[in-house]
PDB file of N, CA and C in Angstrom:
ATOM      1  N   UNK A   1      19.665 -13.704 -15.373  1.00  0.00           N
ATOM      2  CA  UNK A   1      20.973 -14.160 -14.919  1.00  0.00           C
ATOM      3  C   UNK A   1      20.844 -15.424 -14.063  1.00  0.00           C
ATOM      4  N   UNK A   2      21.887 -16.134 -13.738  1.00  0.00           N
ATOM      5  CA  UNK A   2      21.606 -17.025 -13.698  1.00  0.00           C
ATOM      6  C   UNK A   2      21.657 -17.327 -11.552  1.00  0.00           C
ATOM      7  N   UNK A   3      21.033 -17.885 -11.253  1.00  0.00           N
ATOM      8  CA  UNK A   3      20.523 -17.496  -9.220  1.00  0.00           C
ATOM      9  C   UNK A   3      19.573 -16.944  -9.129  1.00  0.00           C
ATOM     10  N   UNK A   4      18.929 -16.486 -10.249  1.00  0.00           N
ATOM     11  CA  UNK A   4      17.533 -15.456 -10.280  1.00  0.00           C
ATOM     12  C   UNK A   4      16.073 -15.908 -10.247  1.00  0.00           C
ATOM     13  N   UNK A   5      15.348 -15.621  -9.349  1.00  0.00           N
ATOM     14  CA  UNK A   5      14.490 -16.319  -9.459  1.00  0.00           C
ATOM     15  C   UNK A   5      13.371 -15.320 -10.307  1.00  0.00           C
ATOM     16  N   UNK A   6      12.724 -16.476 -11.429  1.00  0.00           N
ATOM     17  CA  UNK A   6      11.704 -15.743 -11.847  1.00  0.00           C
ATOM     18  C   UNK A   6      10.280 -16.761 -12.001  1.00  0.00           C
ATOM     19  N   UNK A   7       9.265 -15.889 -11.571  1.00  0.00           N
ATOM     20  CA  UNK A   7       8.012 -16.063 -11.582  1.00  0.00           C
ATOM     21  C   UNK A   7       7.233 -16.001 -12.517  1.00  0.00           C
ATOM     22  N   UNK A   8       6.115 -17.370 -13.192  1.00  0.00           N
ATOM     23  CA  UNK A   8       5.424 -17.186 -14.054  1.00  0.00           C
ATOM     24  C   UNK A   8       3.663 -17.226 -14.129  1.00  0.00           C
ATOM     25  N   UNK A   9       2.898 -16.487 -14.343  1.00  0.00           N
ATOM     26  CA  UNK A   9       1.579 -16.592 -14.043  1.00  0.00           C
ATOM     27  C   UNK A   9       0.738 -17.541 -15.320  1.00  0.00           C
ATOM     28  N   UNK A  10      -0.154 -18.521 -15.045  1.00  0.00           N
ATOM     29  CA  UNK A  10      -0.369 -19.091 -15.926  1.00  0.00           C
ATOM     30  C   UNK A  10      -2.102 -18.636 -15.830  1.00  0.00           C
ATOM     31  N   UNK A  11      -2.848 -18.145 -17.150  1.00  0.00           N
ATOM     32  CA  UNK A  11      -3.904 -18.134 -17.225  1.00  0.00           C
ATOM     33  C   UNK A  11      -4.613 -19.333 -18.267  1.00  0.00           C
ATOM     34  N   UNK A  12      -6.098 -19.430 -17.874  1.00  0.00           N
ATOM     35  CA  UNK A  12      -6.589 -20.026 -18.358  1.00  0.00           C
ATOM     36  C   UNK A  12      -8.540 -19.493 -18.512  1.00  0.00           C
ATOM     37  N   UNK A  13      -8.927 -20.384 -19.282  1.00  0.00           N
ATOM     38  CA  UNK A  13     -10.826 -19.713 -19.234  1.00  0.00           C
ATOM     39  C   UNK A  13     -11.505 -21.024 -18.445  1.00  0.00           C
ATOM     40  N   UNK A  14     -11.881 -20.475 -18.158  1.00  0.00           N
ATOM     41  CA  UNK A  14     -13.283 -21.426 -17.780  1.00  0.00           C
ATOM     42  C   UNK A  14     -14.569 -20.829 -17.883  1.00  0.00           C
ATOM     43  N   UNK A  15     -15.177 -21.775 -18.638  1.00  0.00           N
ATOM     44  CA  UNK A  15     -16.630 -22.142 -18.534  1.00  0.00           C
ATOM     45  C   UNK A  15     -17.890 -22.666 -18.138  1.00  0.00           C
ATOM     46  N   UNK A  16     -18.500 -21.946 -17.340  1.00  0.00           N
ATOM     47  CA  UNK A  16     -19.237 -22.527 -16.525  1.00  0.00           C
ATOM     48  C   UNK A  16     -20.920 -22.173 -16.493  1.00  0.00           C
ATOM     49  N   UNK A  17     -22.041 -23.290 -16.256  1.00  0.00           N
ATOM     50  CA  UNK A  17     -23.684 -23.347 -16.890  1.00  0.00           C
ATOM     51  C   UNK A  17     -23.797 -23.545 -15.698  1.00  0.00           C
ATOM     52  N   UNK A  18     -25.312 -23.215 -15.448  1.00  0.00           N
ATOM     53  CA  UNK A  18     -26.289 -23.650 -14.603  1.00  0.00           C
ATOM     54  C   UNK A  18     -27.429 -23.483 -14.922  1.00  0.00           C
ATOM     55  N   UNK A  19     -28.152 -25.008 -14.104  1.00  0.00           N
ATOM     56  CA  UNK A  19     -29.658 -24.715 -14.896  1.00  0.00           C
ATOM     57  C   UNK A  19     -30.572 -23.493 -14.486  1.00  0.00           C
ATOM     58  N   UNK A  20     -30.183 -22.747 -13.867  1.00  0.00           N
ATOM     59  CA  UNK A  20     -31.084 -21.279 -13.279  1.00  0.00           C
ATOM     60  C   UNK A  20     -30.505 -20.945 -12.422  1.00  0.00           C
ATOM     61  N   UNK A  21     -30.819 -19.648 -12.194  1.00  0.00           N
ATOM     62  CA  UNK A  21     -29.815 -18.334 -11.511  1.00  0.00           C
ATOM     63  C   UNK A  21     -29.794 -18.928 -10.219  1.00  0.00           C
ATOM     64  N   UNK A  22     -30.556 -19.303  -9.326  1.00  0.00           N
ATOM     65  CA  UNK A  22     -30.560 -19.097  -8.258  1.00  0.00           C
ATOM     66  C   UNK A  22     -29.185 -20.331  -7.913  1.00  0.00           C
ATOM     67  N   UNK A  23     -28.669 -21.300  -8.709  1.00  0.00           N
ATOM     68  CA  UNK A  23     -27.861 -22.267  -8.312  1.00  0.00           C
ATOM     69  C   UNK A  23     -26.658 -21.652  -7.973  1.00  0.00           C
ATOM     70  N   UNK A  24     -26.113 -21.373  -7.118  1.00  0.00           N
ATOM     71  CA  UNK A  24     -24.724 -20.686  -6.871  1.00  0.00           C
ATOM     72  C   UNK A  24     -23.793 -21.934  -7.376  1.00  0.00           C
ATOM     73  N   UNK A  25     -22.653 -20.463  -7.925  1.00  0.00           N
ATOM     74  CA  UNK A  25     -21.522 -20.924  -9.536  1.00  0.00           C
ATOM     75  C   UNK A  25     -20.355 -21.949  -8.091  1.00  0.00           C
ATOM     76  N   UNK A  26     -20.451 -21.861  -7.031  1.00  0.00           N
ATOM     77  CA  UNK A  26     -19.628 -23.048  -6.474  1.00  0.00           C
ATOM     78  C   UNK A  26     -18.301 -22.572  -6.182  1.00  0.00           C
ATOM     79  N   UNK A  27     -18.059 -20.983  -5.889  1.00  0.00           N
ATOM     80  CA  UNK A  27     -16.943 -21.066  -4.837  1.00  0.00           C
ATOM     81  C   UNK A  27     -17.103 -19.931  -4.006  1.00  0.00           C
ATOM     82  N   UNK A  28     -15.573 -19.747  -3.491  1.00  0.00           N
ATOM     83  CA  UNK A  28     -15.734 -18.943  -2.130  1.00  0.00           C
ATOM     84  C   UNK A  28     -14.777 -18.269  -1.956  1.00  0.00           C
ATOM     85  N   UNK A  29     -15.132 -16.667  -2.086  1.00  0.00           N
ATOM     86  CA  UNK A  29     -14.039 -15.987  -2.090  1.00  0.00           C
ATOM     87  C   UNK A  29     -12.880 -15.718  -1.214  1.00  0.00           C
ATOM     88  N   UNK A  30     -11.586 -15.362  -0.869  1.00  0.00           N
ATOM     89  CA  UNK A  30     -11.315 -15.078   0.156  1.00  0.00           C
ATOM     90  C   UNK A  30     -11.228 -13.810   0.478  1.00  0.00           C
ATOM     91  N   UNK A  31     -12.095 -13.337   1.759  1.00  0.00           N
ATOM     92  CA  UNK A  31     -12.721 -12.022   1.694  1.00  0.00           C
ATOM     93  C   UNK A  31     -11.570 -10.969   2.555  1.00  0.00           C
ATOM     94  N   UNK A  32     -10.965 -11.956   3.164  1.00  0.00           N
ATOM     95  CA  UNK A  32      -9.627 -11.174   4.072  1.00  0.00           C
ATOM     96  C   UNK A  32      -8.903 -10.172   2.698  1.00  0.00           C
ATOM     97  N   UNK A  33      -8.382 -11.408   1.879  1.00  0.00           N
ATOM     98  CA  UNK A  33      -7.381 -10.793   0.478  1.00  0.00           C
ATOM     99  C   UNK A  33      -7.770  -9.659  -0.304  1.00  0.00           C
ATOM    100  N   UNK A  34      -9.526  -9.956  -0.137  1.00  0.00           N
ATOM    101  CA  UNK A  34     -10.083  -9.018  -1.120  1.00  0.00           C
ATOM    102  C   UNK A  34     -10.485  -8.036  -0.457  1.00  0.00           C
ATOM    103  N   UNK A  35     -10.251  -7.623   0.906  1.00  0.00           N
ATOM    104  CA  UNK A  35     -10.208  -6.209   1.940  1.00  0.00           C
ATOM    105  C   UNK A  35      -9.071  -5.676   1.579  1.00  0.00           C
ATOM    106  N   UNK A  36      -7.878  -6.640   1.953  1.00  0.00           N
ATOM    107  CA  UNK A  36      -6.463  -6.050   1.306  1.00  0.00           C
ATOM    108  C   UNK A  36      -6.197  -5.483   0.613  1.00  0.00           C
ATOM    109  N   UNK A  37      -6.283  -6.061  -0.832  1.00  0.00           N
ATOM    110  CA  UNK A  37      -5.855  -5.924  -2.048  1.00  0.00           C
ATOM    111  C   UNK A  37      -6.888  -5.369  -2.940  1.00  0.00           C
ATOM    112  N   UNK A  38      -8.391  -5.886  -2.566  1.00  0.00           N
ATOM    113  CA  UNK A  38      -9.036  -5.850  -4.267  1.00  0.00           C
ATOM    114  C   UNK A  38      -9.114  -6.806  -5.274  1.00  0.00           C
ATOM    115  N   UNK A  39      -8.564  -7.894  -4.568  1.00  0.00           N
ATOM    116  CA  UNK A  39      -8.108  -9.192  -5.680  1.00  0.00           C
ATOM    117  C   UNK A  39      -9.194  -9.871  -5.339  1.00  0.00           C
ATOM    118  N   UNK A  40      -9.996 -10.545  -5.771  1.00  0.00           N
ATOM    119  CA  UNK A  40     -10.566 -11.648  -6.122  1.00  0.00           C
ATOM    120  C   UNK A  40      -9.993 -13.253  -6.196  1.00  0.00           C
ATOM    121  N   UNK A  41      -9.724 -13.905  -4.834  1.00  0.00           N
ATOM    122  CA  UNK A  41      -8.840 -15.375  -4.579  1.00  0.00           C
ATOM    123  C   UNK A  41      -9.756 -15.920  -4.600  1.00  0.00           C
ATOM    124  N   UNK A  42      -9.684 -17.385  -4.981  1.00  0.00           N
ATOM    125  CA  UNK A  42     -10.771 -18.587  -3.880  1.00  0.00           C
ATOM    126  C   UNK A  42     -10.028 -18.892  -3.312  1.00  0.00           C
ATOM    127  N   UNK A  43     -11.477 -19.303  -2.237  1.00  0.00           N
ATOM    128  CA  UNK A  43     -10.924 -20.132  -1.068  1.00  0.00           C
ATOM    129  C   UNK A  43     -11.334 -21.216  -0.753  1.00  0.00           C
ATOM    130  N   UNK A  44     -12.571 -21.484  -1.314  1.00  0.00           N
ATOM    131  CA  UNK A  44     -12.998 -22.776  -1.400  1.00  0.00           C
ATOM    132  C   UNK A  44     -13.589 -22.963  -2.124  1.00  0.00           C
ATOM    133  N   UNK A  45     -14.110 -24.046  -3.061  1.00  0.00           N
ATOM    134  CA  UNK A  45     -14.841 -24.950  -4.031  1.00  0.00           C
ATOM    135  C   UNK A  45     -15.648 -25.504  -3.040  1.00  0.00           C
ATOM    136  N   UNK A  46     -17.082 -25.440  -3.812  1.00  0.00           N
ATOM    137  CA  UNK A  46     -18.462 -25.993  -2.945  1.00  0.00           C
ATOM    138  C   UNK A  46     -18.306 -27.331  -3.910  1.00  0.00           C
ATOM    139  N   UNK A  47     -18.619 -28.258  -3.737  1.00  0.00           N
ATOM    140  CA  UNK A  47     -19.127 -29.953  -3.724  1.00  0.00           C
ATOM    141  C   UNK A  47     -20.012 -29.768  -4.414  1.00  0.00           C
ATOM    142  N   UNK A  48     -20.431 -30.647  -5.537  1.00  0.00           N
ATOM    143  CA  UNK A  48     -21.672 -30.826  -6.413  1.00  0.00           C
ATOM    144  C   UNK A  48     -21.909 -29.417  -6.778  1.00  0.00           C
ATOM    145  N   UNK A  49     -21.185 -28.091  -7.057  1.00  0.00           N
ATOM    146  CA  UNK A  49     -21.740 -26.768  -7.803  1.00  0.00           C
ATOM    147  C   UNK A  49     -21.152 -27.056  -9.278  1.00  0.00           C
ATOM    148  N   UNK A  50     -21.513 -25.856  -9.952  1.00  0.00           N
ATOM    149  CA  UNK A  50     -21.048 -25.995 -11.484  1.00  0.00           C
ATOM    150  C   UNK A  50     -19.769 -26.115 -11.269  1.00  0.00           C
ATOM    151  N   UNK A  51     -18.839 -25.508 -10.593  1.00  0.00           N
ATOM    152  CA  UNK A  51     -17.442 -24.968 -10.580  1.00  0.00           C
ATOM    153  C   UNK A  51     -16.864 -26.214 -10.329  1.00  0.00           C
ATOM    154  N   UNK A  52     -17.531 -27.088  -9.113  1.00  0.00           N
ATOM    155  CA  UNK A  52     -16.565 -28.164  -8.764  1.00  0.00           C
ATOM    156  C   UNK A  52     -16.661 -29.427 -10.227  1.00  0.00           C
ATOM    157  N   UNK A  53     -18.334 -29.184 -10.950  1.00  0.00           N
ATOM    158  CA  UNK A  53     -18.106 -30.159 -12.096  1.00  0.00           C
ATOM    159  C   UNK A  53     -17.310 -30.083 -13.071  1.00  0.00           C
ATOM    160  N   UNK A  54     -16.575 -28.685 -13.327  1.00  0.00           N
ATOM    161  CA  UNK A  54     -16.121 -28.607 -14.133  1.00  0.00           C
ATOM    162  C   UNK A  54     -14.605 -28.937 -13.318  1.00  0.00           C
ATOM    163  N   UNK A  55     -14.438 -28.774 -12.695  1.00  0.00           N
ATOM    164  CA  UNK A  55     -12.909 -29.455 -11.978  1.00  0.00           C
ATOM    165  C   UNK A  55     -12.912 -30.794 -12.599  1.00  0.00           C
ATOM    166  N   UNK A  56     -13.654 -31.776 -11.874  1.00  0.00           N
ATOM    167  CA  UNK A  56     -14.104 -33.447 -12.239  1.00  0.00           C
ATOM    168  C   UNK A  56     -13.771 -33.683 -13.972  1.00  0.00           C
ATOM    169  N   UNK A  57     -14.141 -32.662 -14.383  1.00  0.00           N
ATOM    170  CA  UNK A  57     -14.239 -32.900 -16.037  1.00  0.00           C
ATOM    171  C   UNK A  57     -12.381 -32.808 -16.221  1.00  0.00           C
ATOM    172  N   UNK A  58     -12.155 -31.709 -16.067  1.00  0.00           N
ATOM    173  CA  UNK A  58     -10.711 -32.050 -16.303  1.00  0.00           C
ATOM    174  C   UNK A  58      -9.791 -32.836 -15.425  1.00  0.00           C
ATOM    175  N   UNK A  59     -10.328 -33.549 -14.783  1.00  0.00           N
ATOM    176  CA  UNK A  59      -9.387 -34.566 -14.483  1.00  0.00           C
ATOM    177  C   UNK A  59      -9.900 -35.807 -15.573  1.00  0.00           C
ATOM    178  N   UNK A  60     -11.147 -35.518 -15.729  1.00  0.00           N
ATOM    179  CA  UNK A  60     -11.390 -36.985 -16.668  1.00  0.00           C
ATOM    180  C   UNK A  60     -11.575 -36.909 -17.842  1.00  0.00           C
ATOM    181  N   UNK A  61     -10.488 -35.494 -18.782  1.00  0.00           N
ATOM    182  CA  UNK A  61     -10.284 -35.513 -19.736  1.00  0.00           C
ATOM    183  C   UNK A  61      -8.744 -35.768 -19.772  1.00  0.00           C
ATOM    184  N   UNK A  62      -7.848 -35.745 -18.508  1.00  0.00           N
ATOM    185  CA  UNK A  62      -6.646 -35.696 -18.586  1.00  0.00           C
ATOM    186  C   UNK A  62      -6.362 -33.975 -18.372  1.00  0.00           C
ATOM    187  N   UNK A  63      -6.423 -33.080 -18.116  1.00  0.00           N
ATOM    188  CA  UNK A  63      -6.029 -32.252 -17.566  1.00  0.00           C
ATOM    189  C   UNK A  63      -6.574 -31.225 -16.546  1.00  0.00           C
ATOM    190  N   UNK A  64      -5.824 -32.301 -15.580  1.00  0.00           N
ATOM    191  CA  UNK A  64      -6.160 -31.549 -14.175  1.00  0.00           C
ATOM    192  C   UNK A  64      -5.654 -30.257 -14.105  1.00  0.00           C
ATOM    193  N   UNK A  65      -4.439 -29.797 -14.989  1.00  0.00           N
ATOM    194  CA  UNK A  65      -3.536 -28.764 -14.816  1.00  0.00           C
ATOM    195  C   UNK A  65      -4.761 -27.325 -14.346  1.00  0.00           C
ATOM    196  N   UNK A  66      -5.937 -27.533 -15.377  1.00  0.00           N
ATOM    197  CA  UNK A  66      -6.916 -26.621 -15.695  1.00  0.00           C
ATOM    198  C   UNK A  66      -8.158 -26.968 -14.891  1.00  0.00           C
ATOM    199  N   UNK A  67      -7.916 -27.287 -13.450  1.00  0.00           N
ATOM    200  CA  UNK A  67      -8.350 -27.238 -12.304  1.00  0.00           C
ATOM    201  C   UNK A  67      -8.577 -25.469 -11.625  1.00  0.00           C
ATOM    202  N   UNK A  68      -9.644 -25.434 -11.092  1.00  0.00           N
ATOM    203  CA  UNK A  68      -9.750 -24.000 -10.300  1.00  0.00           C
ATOM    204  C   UNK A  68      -9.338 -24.724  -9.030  1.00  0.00           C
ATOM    205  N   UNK A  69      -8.431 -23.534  -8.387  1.00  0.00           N
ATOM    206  CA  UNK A  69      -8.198 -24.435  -6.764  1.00  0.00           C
ATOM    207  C   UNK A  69      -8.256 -23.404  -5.874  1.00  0.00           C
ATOM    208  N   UNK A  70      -8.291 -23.709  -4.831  1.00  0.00           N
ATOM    209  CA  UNK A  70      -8.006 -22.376  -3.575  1.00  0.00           C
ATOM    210  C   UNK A  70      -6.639 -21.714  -3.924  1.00  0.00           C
ATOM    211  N   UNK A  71      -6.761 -20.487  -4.058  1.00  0.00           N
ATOM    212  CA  UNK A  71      -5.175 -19.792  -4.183  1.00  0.00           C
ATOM    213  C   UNK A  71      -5.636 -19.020  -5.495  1.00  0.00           C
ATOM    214  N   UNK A  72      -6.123 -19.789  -6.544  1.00  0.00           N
ATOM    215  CA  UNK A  72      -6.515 -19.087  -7.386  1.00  0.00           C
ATOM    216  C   UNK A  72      -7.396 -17.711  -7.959  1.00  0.00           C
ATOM    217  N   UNK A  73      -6.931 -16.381  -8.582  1.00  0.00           N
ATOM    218  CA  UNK A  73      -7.241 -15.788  -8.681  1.00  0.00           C
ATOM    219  C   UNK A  73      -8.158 -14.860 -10.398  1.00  0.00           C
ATOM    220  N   UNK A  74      -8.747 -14.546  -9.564  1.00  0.00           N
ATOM    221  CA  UNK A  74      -9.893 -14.387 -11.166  1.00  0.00           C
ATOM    222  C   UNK A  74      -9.712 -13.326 -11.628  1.00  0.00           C
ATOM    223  N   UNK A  75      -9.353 -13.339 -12.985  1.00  0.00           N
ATOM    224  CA  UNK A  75      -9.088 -12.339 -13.820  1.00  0.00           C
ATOM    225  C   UNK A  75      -9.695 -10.983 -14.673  1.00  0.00           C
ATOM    226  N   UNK A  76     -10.964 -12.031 -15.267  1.00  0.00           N
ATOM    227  CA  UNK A  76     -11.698 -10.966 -15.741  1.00  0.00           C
ATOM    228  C   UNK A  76     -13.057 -12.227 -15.638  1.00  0.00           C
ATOM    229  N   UNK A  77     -14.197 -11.380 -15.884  1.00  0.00           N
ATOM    230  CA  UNK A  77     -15.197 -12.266 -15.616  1.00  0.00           C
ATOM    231  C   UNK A  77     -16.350 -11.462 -16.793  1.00  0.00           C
ATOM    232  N   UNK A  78     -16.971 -12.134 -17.433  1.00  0.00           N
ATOM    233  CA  UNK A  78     -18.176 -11.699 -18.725  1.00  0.00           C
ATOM    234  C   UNK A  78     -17.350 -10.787 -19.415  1.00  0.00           C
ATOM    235  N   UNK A  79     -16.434 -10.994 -19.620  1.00  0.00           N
ATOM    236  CA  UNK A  79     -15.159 -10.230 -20.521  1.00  0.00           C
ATOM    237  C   UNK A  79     -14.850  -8.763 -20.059  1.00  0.00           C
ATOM    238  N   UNK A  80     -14.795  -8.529 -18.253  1.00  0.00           N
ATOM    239  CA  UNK A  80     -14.683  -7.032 -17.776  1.00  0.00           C
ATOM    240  C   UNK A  80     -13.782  -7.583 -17.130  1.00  0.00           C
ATOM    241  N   UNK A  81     -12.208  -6.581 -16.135  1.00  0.00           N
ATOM    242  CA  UNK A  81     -11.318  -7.353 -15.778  1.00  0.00           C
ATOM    243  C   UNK A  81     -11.918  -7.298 -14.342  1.00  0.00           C
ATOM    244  N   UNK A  82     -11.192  -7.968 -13.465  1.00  0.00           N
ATOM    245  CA  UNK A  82     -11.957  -8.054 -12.318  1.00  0.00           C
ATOM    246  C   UNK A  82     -11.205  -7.611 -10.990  1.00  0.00           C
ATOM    247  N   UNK A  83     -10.362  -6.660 -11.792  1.00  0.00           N
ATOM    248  CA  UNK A  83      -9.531  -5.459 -10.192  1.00  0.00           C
ATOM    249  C   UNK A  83      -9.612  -3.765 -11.107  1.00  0.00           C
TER     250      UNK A  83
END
């Protein structure tokens, strides 16, 4: 109807390499939310990790839209869901 507000969730995949385990995948959970809830947020993107290269890439393919950012929440991860 119409005054109504409605909300839409947008998913997406990402893919992400590293040259060996020990390189951490480059973010940061927020651990308050995930006491709360159980949810899995970031909260920050590490600089030079896989996660932030693959940010860089979609801006310099033209879509930033498919940016990981703080706020963002992870869905399923190695194809298991992740709440």
């Amino acid at each position: 109807p119409p005054g109504t507000m409605v909300n839409f969730l947008r998913s997406f995949r990402v893919v992400l390499s590293r040259p060996y385990v020990q390189v951490p995948w480059g973010y940061e959970w927020n651990d308050e939310f995930f006491a709360d809830t159980g949810a899995r947020v970031v909260r920050q993107i590490q600089p030079l990790s896989p996660l932030d290269r693959w940010n860089v890439w979609q801006h310099v393919t033209g879509r930033p839209d498919l940016c990981v950012k703080p706020g963002d929440r992870l869905m399923k991860a190695d194809g298991r869901w992740a709440f």
